[in-house]
PDB file of N, CA and C in Angstrom:
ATOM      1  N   UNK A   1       8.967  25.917 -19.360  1.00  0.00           N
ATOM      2  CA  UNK A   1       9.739  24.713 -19.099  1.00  0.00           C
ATOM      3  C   UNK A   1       9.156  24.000 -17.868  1.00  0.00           C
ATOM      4  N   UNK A   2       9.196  22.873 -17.979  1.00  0.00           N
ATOM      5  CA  UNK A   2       8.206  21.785 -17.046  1.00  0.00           C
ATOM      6  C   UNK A   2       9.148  21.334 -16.140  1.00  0.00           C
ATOM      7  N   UNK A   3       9.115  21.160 -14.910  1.00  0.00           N
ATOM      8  CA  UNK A   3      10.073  20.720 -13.787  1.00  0.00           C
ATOM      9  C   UNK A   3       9.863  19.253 -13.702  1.00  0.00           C
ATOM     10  N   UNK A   4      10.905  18.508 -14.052  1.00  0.00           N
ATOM     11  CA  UNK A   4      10.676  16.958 -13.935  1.00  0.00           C
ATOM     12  C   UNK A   4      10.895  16.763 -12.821  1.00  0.00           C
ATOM     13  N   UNK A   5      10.541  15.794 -11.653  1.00  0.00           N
ATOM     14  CA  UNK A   5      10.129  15.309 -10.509  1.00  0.00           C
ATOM     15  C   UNK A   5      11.877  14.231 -10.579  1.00  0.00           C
ATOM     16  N   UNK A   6      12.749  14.689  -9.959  1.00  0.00           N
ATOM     17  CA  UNK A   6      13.486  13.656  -9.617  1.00  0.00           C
ATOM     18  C   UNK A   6      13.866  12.950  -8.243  1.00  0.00           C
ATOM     19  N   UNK A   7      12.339  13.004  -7.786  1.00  0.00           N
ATOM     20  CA  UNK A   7      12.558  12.116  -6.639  1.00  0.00           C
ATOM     21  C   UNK A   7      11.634  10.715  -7.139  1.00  0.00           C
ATOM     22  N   UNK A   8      11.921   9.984  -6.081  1.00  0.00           N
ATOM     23  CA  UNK A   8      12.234   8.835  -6.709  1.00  0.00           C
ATOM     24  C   UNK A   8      10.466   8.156  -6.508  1.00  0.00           C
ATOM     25  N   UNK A   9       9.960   7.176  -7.468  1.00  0.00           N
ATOM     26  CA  UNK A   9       8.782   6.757  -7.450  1.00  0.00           C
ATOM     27  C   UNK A   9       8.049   5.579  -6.567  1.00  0.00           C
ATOM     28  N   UNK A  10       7.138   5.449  -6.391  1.00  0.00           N
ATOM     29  CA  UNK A  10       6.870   3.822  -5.990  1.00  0.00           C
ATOM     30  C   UNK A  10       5.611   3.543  -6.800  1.00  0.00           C
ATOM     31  N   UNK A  11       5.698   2.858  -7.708  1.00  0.00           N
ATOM     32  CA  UNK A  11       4.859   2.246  -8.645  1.00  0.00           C
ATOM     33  C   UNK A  11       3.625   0.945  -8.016  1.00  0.00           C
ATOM     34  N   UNK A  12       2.872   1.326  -8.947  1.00  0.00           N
ATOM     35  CA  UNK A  12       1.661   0.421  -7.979  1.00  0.00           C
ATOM     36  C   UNK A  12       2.146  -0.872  -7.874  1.00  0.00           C
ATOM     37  N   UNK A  13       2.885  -1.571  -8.990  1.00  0.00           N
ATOM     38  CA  UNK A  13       3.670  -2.613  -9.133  1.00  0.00           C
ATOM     39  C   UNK A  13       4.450  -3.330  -7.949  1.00  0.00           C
ATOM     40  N   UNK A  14       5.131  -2.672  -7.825  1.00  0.00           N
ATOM     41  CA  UNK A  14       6.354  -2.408  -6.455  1.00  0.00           C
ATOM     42  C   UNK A  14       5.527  -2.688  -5.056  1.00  0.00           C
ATOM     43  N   UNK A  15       4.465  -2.122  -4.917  1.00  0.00           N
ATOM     44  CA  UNK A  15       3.611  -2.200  -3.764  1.00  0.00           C
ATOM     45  C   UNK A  15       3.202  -3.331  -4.064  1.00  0.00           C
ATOM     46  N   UNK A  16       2.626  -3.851  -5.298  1.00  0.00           N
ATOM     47  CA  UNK A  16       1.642  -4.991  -4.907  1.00  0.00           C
ATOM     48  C   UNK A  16       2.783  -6.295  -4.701  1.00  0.00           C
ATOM     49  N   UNK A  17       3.714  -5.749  -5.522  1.00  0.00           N
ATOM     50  CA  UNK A  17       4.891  -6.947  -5.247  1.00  0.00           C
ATOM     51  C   UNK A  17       5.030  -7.520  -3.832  1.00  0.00           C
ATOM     52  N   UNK A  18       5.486  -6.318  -2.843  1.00  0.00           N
ATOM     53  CA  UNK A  18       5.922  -6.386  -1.671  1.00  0.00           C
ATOM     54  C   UNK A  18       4.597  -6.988  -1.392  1.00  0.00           C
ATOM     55  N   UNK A  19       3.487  -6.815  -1.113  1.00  0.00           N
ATOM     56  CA  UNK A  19       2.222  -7.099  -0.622  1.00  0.00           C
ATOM     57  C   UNK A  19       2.275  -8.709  -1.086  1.00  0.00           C
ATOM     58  N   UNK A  20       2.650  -8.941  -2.288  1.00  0.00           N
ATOM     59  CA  UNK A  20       2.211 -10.535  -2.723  1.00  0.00           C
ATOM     60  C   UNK A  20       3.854 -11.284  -1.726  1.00  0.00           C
ATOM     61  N   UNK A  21       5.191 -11.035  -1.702  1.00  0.00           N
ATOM     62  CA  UNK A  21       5.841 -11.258  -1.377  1.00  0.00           C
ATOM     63  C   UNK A  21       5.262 -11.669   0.604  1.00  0.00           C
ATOM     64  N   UNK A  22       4.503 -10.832   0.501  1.00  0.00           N
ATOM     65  CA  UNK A  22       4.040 -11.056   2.450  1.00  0.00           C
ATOM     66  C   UNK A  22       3.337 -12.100   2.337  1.00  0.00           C
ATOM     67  N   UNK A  23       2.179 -12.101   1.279  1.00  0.00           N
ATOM     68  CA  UNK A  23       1.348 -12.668   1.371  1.00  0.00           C
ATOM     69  C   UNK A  23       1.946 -13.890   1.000  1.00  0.00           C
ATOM     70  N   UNK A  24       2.746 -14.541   0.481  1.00  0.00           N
ATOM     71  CA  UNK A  24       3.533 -15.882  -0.164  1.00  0.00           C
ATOM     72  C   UNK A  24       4.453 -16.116   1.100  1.00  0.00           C
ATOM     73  N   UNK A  25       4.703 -15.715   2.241  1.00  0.00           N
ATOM     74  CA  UNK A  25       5.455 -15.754   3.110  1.00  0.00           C
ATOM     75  C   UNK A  25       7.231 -15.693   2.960  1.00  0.00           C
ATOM     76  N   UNK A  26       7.679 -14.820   1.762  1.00  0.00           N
ATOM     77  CA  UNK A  26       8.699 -14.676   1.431  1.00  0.00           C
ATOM     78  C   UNK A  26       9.406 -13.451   2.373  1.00  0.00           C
ATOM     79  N   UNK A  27       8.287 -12.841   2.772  1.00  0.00           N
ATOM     80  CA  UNK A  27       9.039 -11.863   3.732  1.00  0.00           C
ATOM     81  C   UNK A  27       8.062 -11.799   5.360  1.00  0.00           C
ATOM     82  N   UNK A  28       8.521 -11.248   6.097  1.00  0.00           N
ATOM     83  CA  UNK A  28       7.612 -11.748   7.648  1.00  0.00           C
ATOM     84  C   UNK A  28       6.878 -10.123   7.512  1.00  0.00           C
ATOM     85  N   UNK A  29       6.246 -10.400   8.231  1.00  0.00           N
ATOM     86  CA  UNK A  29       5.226  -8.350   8.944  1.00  0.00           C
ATOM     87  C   UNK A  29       6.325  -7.550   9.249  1.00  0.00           C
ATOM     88  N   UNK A  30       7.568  -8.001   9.723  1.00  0.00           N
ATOM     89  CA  UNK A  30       7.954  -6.472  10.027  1.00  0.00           C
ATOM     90  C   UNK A  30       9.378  -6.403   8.800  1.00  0.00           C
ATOM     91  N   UNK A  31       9.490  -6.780   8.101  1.00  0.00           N
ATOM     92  CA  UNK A  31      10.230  -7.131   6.687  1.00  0.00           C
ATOM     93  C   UNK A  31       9.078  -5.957   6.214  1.00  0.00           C
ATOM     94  N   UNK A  32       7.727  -6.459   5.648  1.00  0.00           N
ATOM     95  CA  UNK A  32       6.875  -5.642   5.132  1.00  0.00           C
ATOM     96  C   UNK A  32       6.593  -4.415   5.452  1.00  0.00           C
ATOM     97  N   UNK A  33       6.651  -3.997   7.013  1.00  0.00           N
ATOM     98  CA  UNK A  33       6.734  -2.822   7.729  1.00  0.00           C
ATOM     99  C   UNK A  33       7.831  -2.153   7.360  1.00  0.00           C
ATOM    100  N   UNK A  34       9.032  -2.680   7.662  1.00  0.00           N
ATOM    101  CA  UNK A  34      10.128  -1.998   7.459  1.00  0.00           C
ATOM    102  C   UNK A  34      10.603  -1.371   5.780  1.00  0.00           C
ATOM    103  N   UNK A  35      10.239  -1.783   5.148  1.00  0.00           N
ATOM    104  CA  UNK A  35       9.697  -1.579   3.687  1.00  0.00           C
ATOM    105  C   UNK A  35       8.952  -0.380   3.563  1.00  0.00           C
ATOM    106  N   UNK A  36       7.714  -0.618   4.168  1.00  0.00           N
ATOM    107  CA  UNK A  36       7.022   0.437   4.741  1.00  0.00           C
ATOM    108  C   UNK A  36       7.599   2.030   4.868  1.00  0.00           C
ATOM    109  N   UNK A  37       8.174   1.754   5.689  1.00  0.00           N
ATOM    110  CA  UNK A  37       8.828   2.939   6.760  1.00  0.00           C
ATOM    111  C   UNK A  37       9.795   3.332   6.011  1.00  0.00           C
ATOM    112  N   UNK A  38      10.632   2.427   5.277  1.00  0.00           N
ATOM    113  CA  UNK A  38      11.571   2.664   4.412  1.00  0.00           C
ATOM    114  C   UNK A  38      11.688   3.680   3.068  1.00  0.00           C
ATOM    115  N   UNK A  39      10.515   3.392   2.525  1.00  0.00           N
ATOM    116  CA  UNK A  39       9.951   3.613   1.421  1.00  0.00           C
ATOM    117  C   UNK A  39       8.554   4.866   1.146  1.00  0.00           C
ATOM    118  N   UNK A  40       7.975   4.830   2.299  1.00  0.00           N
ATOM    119  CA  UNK A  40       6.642   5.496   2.204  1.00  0.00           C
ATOM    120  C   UNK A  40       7.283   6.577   2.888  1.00  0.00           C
ATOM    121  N   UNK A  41       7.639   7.608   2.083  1.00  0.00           N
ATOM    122  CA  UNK A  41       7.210   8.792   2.390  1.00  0.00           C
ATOM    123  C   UNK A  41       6.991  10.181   1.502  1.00  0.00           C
ATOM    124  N   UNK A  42       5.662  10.157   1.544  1.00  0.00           N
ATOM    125  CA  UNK A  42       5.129  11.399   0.857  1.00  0.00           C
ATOM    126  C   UNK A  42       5.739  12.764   0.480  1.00  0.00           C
ATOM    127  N   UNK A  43       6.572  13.133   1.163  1.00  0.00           N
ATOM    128  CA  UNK A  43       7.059  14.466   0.981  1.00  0.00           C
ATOM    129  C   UNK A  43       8.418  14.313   0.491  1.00  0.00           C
ATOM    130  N   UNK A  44       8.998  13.045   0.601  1.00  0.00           N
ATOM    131  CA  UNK A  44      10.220  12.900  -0.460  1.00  0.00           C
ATOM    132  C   UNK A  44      10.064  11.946  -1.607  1.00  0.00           C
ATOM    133  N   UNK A  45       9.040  11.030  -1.982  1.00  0.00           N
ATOM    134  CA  UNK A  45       9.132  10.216  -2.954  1.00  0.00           C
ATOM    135  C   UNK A  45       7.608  10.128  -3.307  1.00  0.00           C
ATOM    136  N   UNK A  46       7.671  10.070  -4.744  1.00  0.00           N
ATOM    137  CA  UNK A  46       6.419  10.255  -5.157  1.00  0.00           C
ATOM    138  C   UNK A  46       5.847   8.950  -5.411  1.00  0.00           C
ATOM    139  N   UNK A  47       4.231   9.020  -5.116  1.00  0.00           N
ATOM    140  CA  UNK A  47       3.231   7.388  -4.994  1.00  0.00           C
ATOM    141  C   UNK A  47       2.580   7.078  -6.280  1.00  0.00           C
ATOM    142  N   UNK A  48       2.741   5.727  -7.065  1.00  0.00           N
ATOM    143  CA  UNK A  48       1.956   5.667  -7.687  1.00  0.00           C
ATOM    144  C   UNK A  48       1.959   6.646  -8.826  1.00  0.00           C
ATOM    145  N   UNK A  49       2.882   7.572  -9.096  1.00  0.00           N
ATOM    146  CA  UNK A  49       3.062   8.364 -10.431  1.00  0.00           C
ATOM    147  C   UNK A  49       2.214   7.714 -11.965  1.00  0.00           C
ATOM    148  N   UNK A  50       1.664   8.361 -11.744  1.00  0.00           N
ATOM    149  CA  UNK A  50       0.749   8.358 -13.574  1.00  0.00           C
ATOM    150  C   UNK A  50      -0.346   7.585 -13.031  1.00  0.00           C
ATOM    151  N   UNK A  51      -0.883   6.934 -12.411  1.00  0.00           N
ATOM    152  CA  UNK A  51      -1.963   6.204 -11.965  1.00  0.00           C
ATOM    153  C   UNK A  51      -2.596   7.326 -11.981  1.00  0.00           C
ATOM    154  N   UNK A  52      -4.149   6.778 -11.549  1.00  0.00           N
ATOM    155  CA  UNK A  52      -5.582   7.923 -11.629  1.00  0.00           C
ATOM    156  C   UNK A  52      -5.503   8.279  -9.851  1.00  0.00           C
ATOM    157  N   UNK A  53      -6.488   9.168  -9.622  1.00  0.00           N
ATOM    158  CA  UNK A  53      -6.089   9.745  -8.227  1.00  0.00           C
ATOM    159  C   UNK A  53      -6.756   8.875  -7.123  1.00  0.00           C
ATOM    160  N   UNK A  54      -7.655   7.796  -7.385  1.00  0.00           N
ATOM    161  CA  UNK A  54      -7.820   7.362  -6.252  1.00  0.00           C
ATOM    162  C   UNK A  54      -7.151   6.217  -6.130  1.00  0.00           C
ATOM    163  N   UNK A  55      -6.099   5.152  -7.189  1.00  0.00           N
ATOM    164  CA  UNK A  55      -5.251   4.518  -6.848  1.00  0.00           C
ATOM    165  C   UNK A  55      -4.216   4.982  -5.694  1.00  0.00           C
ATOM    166  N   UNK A  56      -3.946   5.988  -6.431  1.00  0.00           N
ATOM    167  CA  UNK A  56      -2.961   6.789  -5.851  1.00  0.00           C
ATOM    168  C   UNK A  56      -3.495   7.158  -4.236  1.00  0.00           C
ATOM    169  N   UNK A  57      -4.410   7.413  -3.945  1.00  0.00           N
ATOM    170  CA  UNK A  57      -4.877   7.883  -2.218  1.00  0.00           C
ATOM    171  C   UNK A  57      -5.113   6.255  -1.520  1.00  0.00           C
ATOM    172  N   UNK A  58      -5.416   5.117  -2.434  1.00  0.00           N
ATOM    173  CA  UNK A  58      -5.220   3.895  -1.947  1.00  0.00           C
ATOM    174  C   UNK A  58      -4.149   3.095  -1.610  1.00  0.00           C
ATOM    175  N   UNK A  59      -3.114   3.855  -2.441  1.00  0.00           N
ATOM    176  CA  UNK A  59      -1.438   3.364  -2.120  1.00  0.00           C
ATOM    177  C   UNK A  59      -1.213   3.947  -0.938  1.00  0.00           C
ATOM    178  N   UNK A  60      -1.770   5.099  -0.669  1.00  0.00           N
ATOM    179  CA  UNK A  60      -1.035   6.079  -0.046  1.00  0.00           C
ATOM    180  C   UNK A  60      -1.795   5.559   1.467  1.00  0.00           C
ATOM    181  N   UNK A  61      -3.331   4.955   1.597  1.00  0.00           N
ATOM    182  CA  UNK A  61      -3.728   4.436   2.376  1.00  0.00           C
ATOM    183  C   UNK A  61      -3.091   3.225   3.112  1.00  0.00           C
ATOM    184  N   UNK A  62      -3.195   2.303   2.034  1.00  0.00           N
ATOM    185  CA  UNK A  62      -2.197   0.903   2.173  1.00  0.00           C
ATOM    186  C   UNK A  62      -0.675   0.840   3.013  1.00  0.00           C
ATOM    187  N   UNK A  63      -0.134   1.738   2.490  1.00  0.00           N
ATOM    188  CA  UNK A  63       1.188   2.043   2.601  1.00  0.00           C
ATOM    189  C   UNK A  63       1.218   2.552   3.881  1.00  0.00           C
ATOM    190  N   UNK A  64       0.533   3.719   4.451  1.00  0.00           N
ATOM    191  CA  UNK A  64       0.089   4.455   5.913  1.00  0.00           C
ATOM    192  C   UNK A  64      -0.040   3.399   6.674  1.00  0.00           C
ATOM    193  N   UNK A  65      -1.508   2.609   6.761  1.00  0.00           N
ATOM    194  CA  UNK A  65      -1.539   1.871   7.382  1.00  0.00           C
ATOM    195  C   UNK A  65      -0.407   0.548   7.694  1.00  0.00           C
ATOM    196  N   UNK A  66       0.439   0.534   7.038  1.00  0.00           N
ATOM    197  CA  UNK A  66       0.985  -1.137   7.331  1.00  0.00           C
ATOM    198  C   UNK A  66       2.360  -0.218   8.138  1.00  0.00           C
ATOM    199  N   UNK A  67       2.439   0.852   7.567  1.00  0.00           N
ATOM    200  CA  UNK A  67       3.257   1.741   8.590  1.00  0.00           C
ATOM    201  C   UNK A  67       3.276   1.778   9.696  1.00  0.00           C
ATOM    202  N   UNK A  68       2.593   2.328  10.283  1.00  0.00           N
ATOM    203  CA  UNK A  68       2.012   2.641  11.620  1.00  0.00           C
ATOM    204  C   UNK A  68       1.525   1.492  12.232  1.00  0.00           C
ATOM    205  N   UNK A  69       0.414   0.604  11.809  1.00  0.00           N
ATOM    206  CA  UNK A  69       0.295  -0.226  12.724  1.00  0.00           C
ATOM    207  C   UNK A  69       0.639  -1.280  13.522  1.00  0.00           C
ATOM    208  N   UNK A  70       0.331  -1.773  14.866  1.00  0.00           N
ATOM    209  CA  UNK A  70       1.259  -3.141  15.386  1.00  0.00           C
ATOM    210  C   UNK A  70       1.408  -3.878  14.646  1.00  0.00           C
ATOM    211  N   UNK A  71       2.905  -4.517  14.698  1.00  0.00           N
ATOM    212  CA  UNK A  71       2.788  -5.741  13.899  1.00  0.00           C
ATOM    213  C   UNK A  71       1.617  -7.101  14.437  1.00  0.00           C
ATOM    214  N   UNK A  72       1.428  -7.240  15.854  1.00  0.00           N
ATOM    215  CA  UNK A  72       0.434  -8.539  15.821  1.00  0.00           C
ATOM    216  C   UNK A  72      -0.969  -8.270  15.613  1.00  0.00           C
ATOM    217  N   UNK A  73      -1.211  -6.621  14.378  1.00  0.00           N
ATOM    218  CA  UNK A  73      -2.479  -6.420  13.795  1.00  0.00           C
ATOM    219  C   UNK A  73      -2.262  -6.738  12.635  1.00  0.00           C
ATOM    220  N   UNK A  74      -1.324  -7.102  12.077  1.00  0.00           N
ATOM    221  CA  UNK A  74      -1.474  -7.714  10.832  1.00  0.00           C
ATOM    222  C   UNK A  74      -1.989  -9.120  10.645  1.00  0.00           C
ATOM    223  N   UNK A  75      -3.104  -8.817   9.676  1.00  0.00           N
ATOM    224  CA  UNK A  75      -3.673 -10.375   9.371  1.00  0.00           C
ATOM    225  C   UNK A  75      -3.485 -10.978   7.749  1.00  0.00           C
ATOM    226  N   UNK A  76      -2.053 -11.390   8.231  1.00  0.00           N
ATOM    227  CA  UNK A  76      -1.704 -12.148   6.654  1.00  0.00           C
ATOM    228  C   UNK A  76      -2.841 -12.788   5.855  1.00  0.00           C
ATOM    229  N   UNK A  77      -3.317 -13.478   6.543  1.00  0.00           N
ATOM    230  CA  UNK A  77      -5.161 -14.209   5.839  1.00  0.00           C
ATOM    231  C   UNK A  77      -5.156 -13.197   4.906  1.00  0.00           C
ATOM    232  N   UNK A  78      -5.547 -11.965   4.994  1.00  0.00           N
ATOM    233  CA  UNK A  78      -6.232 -10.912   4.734  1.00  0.00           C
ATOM    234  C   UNK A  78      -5.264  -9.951   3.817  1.00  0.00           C
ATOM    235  N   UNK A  79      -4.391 -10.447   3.327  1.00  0.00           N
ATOM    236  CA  UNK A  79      -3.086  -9.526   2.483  1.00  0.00           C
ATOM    237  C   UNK A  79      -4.073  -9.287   0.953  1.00  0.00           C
ATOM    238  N   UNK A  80      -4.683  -9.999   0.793  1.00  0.00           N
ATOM    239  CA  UNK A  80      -5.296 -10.039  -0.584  1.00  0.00           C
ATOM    240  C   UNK A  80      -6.012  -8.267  -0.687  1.00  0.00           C
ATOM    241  N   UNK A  81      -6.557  -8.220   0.460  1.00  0.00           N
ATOM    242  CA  UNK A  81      -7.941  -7.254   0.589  1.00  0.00           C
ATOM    243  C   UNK A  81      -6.798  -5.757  -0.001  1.00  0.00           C
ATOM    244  N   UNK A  82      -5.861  -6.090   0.496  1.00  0.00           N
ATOM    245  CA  UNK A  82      -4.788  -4.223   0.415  1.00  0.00           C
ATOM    246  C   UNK A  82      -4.255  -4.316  -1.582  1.00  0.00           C
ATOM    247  N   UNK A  83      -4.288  -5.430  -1.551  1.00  0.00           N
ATOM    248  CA  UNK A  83      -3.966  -5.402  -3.357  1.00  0.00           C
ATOM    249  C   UNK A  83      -5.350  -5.146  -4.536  1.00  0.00           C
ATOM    250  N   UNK A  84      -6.459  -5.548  -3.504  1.00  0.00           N
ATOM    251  CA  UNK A  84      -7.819  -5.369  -4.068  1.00  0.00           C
ATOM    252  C   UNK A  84      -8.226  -3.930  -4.260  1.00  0.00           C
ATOM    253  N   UNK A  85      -7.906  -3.456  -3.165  1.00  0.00           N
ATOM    254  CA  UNK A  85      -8.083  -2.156  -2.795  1.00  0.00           C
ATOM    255  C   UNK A  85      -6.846  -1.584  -3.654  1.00  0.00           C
ATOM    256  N   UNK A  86      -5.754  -1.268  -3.986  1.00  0.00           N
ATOM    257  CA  UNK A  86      -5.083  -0.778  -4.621  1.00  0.00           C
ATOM    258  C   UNK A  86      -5.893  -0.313  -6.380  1.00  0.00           C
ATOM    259  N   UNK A  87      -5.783  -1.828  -6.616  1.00  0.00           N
ATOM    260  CA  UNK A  87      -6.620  -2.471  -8.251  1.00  0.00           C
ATOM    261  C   UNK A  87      -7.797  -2.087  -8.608  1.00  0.00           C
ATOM    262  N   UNK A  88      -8.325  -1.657  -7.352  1.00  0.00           N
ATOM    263  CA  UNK A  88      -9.932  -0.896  -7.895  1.00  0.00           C
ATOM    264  C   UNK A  88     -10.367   0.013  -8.790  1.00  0.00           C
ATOM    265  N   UNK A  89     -10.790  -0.100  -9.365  1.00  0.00           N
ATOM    266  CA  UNK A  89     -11.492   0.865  -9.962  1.00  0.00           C
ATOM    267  C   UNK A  89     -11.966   2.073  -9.375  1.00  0.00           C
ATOM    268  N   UNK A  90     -12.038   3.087  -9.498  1.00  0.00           N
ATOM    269  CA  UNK A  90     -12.807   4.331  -8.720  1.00  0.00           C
ATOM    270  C   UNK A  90     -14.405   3.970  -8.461  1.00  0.00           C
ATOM    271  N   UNK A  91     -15.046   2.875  -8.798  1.00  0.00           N
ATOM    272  CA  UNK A  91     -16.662   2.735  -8.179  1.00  0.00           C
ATOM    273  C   UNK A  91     -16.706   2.496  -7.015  1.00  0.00           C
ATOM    274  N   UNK A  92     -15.545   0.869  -7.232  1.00  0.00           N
ATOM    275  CA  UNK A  92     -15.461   0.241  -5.883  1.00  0.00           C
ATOM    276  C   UNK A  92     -14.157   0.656  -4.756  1.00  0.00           C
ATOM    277  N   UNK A  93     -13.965   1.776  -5.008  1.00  0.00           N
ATOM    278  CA  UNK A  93     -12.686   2.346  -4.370  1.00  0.00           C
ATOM    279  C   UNK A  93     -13.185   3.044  -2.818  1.00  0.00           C
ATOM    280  N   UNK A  94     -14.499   2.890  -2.239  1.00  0.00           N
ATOM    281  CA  UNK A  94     -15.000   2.889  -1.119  1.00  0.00           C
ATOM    282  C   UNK A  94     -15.570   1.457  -0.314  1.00  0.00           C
ATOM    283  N   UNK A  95     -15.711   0.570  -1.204  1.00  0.00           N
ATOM    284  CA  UNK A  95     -16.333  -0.536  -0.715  1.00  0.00           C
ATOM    285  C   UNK A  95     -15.030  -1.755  -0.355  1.00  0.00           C
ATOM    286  N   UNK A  96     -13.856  -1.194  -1.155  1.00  0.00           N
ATOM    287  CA  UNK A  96     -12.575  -2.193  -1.353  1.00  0.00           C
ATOM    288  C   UNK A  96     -11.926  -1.551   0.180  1.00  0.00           C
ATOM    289  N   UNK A  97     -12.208  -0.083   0.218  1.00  0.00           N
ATOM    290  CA  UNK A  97     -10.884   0.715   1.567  1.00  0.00           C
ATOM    291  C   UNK A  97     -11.713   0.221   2.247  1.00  0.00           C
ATOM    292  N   UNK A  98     -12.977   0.376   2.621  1.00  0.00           N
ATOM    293  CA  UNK A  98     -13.837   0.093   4.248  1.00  0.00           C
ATOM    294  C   UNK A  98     -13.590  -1.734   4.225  1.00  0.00           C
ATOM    295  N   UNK A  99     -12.811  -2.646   3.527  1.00  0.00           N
ATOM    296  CA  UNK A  99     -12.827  -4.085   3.629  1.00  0.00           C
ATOM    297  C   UNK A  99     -11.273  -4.082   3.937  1.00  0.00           C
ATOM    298  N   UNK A 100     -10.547  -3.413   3.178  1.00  0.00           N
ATOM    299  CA  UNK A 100      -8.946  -3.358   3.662  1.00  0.00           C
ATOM    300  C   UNK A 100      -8.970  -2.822   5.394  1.00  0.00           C
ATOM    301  N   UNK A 101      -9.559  -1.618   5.403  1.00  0.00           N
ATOM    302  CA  UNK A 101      -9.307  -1.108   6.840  1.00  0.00           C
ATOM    303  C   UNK A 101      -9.812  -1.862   7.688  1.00  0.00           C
ATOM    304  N   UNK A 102     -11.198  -2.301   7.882  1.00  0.00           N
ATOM    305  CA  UNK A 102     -12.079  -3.717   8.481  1.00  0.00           C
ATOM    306  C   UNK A 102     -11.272  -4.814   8.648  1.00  0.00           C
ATOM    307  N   UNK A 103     -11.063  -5.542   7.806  1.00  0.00           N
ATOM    308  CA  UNK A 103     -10.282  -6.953   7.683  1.00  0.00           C
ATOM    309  C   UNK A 103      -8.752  -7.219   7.724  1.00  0.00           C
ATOM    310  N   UNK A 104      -8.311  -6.117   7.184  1.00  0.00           N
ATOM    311  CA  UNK A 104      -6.882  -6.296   6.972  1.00  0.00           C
ATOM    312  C   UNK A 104      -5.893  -6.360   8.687  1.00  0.00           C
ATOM    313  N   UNK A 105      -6.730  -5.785   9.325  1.00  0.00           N
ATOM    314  CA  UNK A 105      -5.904  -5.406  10.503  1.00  0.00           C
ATOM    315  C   UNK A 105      -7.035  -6.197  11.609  1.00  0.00           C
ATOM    316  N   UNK A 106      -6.359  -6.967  12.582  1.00  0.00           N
ATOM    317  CA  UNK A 106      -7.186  -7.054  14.068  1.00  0.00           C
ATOM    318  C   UNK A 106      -7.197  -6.485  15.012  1.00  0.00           C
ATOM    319  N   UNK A 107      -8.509  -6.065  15.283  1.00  0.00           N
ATOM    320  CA  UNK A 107      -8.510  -4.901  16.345  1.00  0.00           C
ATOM    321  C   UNK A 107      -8.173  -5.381  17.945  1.00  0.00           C
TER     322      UNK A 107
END
């Protein structure tokens, strides 16, 4: 007998939503953060369920980062790059994270 997972999911969907919602200015950086913080956590809710595994370590990237970092490192310009990086394919799933982590944030 197979143990079904009843904690609760976050679908790649859901992420890119919130991500397009920032990026459309429907919600501010710490709306998106707080979402964030709200929502992202690994050891009680599962990421990206049924996706392939490096979507899934890119949600889990995406999601980390907008967590943790200052809000006046967020560079809305740059919201596109974390949905790119999600959507990748496993080729470009190194060339999309080193442009999300690079661009997405000001150092």
């Amino acid at each position: 007998m197979t143990e079904t997972s009843s904690k609760p999911n976050i679908s790649k969907q859901a992420l890119i939503d919130t991500l397009n919602a920032w990026g459309a200015s429907s919600i501010t950086a710490e709306q998106l953060q707080d979402w964030m913080v709200t929502h992202y956590d690994p050891d009680e809710t599962d990421i990206g369920l049924g996706e392939p595994e490096w979507t899934v370590e890119a949600m889990n990237i995406v999601m980390n980062e907008y967590e943790i970092a200052k809000l006046a490192k967020f560079r809305l310009e740059n919201f596109q790059l974390a949905i790119d990086f999600i959507q990748a394919d496993e080729s470009r799933f190194n060339q999309t994270r080193h442009l999300f982590l690079r661009e997405g944030f000001s150092d």
